[in-house]
Protein backbone atom coordinates (compact mmCIF):
# COMPACT_ATOMS: atom_id res chain seq x y z
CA UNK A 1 10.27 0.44 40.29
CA UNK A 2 8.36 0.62 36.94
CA UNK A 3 5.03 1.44 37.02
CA UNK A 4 2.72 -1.82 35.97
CA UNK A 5 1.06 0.25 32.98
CA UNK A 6 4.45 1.25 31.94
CA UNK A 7 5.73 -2.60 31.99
CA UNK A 8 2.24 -3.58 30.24
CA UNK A 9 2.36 -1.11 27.36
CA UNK A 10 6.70 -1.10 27.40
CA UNK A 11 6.93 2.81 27.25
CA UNK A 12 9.23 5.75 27.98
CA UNK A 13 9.05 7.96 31.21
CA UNK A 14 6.80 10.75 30.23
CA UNK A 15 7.53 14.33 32.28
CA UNK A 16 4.32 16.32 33.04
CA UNK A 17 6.31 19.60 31.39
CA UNK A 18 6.72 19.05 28.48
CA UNK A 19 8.75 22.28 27.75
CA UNK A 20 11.38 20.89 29.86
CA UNK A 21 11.97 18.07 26.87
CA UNK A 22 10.85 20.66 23.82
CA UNK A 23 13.15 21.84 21.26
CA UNK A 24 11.58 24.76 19.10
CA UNK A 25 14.03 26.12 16.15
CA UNK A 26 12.05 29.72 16.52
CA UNK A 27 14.02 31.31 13.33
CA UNK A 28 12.88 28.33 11.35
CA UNK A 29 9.16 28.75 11.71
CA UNK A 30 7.86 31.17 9.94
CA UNK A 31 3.78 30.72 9.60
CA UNK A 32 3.30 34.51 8.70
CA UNK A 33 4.94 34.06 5.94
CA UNK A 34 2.81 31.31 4.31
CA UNK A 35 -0.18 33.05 5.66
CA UNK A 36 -1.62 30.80 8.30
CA UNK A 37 -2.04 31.66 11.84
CA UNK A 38 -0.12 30.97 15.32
CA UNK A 39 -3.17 28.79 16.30
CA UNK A 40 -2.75 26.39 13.12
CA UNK A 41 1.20 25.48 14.01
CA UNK A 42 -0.28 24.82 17.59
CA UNK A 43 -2.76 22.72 16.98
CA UNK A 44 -0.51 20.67 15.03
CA UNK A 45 2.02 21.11 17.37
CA UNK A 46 -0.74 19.85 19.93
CA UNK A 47 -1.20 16.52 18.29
CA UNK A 48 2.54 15.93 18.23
CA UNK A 49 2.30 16.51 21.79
CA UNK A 50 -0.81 13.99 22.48
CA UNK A 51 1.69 11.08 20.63
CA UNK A 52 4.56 11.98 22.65
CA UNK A 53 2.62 11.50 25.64
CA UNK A 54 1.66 7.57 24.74
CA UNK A 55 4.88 6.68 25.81
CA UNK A 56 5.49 5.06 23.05
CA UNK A 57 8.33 7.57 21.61
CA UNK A 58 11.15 8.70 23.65
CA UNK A 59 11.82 11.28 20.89
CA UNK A 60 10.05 12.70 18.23
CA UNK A 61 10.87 15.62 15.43
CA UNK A 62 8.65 17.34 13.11
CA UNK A 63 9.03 19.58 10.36
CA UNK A 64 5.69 20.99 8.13
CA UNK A 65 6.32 23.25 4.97
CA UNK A 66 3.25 25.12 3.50
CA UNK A 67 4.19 27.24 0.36
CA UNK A 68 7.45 26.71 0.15
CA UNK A 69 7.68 27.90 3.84
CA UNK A 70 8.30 26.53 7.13
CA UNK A 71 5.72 26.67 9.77
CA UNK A 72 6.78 23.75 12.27
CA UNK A 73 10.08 22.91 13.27
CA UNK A 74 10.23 21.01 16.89
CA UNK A 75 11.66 18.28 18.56
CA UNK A 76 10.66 16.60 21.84
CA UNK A 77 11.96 14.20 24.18
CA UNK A 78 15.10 11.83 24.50
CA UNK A 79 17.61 11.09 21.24
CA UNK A 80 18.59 8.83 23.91
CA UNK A 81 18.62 7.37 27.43
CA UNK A 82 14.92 7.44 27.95
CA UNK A 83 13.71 3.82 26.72
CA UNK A 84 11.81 1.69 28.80
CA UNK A 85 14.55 -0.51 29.81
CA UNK A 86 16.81 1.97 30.18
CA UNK A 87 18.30 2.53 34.23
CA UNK A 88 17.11 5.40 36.05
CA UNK A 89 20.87 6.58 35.94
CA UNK A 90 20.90 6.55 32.38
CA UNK A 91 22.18 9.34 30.51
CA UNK A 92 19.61 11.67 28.90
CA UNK A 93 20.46 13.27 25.64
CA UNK A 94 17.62 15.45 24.69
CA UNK A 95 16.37 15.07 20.96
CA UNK A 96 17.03 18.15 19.43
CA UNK A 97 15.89 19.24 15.91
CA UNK A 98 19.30 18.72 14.44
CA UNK A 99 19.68 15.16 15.69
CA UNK A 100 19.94 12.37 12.75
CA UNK A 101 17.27 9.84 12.80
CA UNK A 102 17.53 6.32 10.68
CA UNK A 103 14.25 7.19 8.06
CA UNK A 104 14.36 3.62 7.87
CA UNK A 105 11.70 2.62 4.90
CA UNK A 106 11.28 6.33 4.15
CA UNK A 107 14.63 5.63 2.33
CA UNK A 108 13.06 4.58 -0.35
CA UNK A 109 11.53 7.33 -1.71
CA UNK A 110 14.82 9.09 -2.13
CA UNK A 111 16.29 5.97 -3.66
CA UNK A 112 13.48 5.77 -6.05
CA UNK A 113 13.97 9.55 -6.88
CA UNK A 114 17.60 8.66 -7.82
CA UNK A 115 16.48 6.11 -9.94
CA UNK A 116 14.39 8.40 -12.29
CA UNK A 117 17.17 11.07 -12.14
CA UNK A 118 18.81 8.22 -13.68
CA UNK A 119 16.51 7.84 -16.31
CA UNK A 120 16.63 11.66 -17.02
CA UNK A 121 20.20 11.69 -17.25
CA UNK A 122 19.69 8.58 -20.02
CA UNK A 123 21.68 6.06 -18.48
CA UNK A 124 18.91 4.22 -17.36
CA UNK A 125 15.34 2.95 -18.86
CA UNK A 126 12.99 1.90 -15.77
CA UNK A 127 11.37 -0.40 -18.55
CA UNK A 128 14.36 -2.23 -19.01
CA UNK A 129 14.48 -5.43 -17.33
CA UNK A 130 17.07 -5.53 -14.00
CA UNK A 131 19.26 -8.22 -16.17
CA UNK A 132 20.17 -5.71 -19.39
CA UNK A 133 22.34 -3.78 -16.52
CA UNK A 134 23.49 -6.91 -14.42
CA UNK A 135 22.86 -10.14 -16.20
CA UNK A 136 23.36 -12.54 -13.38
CA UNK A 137 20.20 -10.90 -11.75
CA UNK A 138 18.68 -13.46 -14.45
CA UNK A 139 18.87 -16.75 -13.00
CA UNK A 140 16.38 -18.71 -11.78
CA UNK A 141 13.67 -17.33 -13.95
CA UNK A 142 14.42 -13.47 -13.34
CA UNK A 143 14.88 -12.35 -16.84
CA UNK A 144 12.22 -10.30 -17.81
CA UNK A 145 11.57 -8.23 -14.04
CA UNK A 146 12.17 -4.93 -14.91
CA UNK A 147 13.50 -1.64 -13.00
CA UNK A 148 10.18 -0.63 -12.88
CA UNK A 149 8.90 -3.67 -11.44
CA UNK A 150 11.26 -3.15 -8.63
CA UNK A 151 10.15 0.43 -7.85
CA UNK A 152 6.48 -0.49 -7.70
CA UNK A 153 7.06 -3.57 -5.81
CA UNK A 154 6.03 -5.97 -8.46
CA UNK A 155 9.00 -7.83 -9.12
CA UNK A 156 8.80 -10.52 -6.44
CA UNK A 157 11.11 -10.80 -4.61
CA UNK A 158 9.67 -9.45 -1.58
CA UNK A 159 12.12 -10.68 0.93
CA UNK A 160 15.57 -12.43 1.38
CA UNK A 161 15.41 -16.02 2.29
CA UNK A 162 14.60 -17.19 5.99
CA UNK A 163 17.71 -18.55 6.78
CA UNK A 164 20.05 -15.71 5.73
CA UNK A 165 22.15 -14.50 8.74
CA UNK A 166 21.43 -10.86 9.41
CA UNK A 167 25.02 -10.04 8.88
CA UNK A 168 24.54 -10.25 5.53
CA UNK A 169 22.69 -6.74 5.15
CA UNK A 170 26.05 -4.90 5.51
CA UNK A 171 27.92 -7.33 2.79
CA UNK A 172 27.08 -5.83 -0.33
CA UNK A 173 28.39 -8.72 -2.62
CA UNK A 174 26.93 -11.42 0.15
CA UNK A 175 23.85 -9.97 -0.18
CA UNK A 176 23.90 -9.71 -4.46
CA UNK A 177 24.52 -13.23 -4.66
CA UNK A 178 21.57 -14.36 -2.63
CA UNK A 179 19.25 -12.12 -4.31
CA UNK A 180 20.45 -13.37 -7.83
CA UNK A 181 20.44 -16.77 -6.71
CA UNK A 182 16.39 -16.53 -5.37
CA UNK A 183 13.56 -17.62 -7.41
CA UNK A 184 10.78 -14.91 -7.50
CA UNK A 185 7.22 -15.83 -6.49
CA UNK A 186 5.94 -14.19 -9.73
CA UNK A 187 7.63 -12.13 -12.55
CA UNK A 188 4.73 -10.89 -14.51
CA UNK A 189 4.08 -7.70 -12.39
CA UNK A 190 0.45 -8.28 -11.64
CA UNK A 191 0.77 -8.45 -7.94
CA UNK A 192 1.83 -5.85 -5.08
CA UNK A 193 4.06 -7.38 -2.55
CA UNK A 194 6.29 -4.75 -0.47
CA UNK A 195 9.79 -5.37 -0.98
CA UNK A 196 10.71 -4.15 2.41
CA UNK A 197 14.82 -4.67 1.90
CA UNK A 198 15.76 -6.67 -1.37
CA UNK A 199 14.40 -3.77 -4.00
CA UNK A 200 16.94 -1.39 -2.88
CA UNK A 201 19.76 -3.72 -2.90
CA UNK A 202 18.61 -4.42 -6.60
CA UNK A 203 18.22 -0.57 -7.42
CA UNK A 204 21.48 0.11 -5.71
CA UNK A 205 23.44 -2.56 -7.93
CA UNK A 206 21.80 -0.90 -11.08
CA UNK A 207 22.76 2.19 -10.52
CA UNK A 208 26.45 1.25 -9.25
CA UNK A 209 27.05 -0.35 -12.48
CA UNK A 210 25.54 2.60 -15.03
CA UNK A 211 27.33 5.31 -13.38
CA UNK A 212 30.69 3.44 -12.40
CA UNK A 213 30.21 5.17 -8.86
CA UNK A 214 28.84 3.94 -5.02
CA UNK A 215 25.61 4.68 -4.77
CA UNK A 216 26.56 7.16 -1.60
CA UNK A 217 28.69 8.97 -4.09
CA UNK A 218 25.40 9.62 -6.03
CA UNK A 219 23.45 10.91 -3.62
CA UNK A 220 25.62 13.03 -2.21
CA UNK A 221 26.41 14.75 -5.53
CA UNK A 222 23.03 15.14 -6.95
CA UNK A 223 20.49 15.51 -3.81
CA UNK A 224 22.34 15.93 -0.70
CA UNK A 225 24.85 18.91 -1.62
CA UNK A 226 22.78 20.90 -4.39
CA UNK A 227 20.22 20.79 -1.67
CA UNK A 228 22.74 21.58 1.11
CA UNK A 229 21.97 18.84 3.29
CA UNK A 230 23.82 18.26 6.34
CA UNK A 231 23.16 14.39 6.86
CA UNK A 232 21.03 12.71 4.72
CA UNK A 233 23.52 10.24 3.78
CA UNK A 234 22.95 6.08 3.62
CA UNK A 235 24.18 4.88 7.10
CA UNK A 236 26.19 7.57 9.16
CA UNK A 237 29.71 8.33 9.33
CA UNK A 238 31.77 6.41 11.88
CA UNK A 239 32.48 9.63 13.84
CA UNK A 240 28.72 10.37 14.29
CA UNK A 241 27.62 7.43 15.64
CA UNK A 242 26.99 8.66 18.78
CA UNK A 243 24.81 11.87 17.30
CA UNK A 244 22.58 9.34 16.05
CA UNK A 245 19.46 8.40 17.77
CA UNK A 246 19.08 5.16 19.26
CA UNK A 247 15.91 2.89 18.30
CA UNK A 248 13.37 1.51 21.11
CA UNK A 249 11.30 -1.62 20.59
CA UNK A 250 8.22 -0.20 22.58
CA UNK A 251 4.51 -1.08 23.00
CA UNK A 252 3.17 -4.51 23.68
CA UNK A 253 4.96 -7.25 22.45
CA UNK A 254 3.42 -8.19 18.58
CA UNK A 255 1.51 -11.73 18.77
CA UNK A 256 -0.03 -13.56 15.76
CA UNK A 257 -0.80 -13.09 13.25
CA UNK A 258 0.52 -9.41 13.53
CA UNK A 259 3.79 -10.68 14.85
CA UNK A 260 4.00 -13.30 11.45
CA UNK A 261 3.31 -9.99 9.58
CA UNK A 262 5.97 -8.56 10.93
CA UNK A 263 8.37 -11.68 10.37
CA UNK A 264 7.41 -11.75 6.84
CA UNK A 265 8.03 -8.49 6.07
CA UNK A 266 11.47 -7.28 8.25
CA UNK A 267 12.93 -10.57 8.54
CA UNK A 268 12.75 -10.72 12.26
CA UNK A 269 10.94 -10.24 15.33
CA UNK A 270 10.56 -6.53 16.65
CA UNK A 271 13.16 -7.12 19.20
CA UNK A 272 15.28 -8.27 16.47
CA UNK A 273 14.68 -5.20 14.52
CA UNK A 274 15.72 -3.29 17.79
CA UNK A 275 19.26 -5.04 18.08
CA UNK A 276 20.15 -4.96 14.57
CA UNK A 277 19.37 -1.02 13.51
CA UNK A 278 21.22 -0.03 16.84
CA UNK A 279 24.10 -2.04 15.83
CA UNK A 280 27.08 0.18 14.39
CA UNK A 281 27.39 -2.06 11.61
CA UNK A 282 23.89 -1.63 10.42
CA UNK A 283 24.44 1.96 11.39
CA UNK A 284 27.29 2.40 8.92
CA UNK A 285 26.50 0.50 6.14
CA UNK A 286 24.53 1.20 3.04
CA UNK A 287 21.34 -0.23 2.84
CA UNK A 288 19.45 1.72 0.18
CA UNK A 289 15.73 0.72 1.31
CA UNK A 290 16.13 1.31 4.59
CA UNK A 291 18.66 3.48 6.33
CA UNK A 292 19.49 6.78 5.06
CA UNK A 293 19.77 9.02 8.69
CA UNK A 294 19.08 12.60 8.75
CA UNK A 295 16.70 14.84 10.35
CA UNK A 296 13.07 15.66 9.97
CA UNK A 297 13.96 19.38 7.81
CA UNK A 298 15.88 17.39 5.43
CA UNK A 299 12.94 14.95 4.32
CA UNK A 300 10.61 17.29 4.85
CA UNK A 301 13.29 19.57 2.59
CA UNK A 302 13.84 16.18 -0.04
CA UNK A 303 9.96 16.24 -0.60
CA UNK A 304 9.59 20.47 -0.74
CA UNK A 305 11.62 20.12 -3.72
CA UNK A 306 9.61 17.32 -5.48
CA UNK A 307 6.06 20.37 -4.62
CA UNK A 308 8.33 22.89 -6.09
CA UNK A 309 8.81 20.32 -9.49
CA UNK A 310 12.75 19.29 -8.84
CA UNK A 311 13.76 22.84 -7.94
CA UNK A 312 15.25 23.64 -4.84
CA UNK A 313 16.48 27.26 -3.52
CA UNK A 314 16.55 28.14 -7.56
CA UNK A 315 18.49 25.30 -8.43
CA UNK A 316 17.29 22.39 -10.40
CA UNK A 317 17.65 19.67 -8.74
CA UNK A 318 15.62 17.34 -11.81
CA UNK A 319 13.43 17.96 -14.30
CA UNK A 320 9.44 18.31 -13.80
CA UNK A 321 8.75 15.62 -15.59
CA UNK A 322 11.07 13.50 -13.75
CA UNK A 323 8.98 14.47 -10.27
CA UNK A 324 5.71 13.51 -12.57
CA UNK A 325 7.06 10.07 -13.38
CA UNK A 326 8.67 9.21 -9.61
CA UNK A 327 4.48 10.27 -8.45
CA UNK A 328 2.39 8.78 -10.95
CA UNK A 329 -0.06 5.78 -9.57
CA UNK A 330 1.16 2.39 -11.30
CA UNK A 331 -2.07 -0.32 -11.23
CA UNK A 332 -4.51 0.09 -9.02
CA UNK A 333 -5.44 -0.08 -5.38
CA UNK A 334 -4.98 -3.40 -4.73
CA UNK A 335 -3.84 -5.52 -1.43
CA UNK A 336 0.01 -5.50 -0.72
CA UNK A 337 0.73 -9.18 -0.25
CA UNK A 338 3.39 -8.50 2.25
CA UNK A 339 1.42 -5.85 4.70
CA UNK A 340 -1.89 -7.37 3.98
CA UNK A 341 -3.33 -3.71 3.57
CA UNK A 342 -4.47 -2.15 0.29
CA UNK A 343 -1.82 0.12 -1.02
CA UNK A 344 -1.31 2.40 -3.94
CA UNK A 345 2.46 2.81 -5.56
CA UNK A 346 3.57 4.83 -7.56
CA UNK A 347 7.14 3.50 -8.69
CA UNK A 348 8.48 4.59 -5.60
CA UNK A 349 5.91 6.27 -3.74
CA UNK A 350 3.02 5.40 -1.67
CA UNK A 351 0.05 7.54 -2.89
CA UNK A 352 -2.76 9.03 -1.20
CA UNK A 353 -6.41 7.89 -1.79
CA UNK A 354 -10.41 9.51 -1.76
CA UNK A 355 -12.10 9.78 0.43
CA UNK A 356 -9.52 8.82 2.28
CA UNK A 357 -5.90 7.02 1.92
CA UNK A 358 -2.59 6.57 3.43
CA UNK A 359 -1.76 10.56 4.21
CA UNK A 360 -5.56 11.67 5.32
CA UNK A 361 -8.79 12.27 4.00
CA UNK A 362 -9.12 13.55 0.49
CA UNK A 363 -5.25 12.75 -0.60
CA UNK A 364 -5.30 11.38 -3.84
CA UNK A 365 -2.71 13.93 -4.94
CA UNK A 366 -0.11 13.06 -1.88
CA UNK A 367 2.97 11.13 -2.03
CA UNK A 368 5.14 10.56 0.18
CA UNK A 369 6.67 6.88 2.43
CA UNK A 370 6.24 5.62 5.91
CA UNK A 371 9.52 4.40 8.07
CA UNK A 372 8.44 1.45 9.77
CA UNK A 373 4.77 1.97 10.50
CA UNK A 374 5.39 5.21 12.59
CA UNK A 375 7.86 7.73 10.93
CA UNK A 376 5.71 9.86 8.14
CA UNK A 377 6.89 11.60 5.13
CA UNK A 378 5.13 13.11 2.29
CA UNK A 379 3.63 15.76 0.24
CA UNK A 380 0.57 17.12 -1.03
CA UNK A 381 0.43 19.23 -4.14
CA UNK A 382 -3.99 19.89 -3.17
CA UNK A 383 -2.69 21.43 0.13
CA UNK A 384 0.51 22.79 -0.90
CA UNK A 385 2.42 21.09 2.14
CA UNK A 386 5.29 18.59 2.98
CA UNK A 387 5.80 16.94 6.42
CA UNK A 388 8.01 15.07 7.73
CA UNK A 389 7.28 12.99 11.45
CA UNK A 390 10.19 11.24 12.85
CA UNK A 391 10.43 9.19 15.64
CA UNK A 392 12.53 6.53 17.48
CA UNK A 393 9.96 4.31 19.02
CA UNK A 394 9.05 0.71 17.22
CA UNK A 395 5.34 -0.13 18.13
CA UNK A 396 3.79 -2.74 15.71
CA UNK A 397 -0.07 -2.37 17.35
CA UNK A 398 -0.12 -0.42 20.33
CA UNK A 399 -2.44 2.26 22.18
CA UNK A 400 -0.29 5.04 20.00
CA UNK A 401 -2.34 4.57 16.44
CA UNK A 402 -5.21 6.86 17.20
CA UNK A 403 -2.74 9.81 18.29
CA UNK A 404 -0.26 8.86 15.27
CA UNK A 405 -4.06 9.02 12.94
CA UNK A 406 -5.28 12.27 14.88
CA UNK A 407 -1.73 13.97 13.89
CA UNK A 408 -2.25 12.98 9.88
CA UNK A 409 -5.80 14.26 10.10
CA UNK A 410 -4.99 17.15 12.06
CA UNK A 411 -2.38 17.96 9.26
CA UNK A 412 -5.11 17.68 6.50
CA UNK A 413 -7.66 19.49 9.03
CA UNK A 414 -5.68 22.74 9.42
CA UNK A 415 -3.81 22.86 5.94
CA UNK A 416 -7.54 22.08 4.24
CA UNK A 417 -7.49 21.47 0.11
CA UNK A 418 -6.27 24.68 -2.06
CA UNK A 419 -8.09 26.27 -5.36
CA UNK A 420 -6.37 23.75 -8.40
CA UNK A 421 -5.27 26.98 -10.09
CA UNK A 422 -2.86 27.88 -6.76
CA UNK A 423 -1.64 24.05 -6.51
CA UNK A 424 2.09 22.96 -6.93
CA UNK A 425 2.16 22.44 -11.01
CA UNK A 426 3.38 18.66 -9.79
CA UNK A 427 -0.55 18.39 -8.94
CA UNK A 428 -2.00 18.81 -12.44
């Protein structure tokens, strides 16, 4: 029998150990070597725990770099099993550090990435409008939106049409047509309005027709082997499917207007959202904006290379200047006419803010993206840090936003702001 504040709040069985469900990669924390104490990674670690323990969750990984190093590097709870539907028989597989997770809209940020590695390589100018490269992108008024548009979400085209069947996200050409055939709400780049799905699908089609290559293909030869990545890969491979962790729609059910904010932006209710990103053929498709799958490290990896200015392990990965373009603020703050919250972009990035912004007091010089609402990942050149938070729960509102808040200002709390002349040169 489920408890009645478990049915109210629609959350995960929560053990009173929590060591039984913790996963700590020991050889891959190394504080001392950054120069911070034991106490810092635990009081981090602490905040972590205080989210877990809304329920809200079922598993959770972390990974927090400071100087180039490693401090945090934990899982806890259920990959799978655990959800709040699940049977009491159900099969528990324990979420370890190494499991994949869908990053969902953090996606984009290493999508955008490719697209100014693009540029750097000279096959692409992000001023160009979308139709130089693929001139049926043009129709129905579409002409001038540029690449850049696109990355900063200002080329409207926020979202596919109501009526499309949800099948279509894993039909690449389906998919094309429909965005070439809809008629933008504006085309003159004044306005922020989250492109939640449709930008990568546009980006994607770009960069498939400069290089002659899958956008997969890409990735994997200029990010996710020079960096030695072991997922990190759009969608998962077919014979993985069951490594992957499995989504929960948890926390009270979203009612208007959230829920209509919710519709607007993701196409579907949150139980819709649950069905289709546990579905294999949303799990093995390629959907640019929204599900590359890998763990915690490897974002938190992805964005240690964009502090260290494109280089990774001595290798250059891009240029400086590239990492300087992907981060710098495009407009102003202004309110995103899709989330109905003010946002800053970069083209590609959602930036920090003073006094306070998206990743924590005093972050004007962080960048980084969230994964639907819960999963965080970004960087901050003033504190020399990059974190990654996964997670597999799906709460729109819930009781779980203060602990999810306490964790980003616990991060800024215990790695506090750096001397500019010791900052990440991506900071100046």
């Amino acid at each position: 029998m489920i408890p009645i504040a478990r049915r109210a709040l629609n959350t995960s069985l929560i053990p009173k150990d929590l060591s039984s469900v913790t996963c700590t990669d020991a050889a891959g924390e190394h504080p001392d070597a950054a120069g911070i104490s034991r106490d810092t990674v635990e009081a981090v670690w602490q905040s972590v725990e205080a989210l877990y323990r809304t329920g809200v969750h079922p598993g959770i990984q972390v990974s927090v770099r400071h100087r180039g190093h490693q401090v945090l590097h934990r899982a806890i709870g259920h990959a799978s099993g655990n959800g709040p539907h699940d049977r009491p028989d159900e099969v528990r597989v324990p979420m370890t550090t190494d499991t994949p997770v869908c990053y969902f809209s953090a996606s984009k940020a290493v999508t955008a990435l490719l697209m100014h590695m693009l540029s750097e390589q000279g096959l692409v100018n992000l001023m160009d409008p979308v139709s130089y490269y693929c001139p049926e992108f043009a129709r129905r008024g579409k002409r001038t939106i540029t690449v850049h548009q696109i990355l900063s979400h200002r080329g409207g085209i926020p979202a596919i049409p109501r009526e499309t069947p949800i099948e279509v996200l894993w039909d690449r050409d389906e998919i094309w047509r429909i965005l070439c055939q809809a008629r933008p709400v504006e085309v003159d780049g004044a306005k922020v309005a989250y492109h939640a799905i449709t930008g990568g699908f546009v980006l994607q089609r770009v960069l498939e027709k400069v290089t002659g290559d899958t956008i997969e293909n890409y990735l994997d030869k200029h990010l996710r082997k020079p960096m030695g990545m072991k997922w990190f890969t759009y969608g998962i491979a077919p014979e993985h499917l069951s490594d992957l962790a499995v989504n929960y729609a948890t926390g009270p059910t979203p009612h208007f207007p959230v829920s209509w904010v919710v519709r607007r932006a993701l196409g579907g209710d949150i139980g819709t959202v649950e069905s289709v990103t546990n579905d294999p053929r949303f799990q093995e498709a390629v959907i640019p904006a929204g599900n590359l799958c890998g763990t915690a490290e490897e974002m938190g990896r992805f964005f240690q290379m964009m502090l260290n200015g494109g280089l990774w392990n001595g290798r250059r990965v891009c240029s400086e200047i590239t990492v300087k373009r992907a981060i710098q603020q495009f407009g102003s703050l202004q309110i995103d006419r899709t989330m109905l919250v003010p946002m800053r972009f970069s083209a590609g990035m959602m930036l920090g803010g003073n006094p306070v912004g998206l990743w924590g007091p005093n972050s004007r010089y962080a960048f980084g993206h969230i994964g639907l609402i819960n999963k965080l990942c970004w960087a901050d050149p003033a504190r020399d840090i990059s974190v990654s938070l996964l997670n597999t729960g799906l709460p729109i509102v819930a009781h779980h936003l203060p602990a999810l808040a306490k964790f980003v200002y616990t991060v800024c709390r215990q790695f506090p702001l750096i001397p500019e002349t010791q900052r990440p040169l991506v900071a100046a």
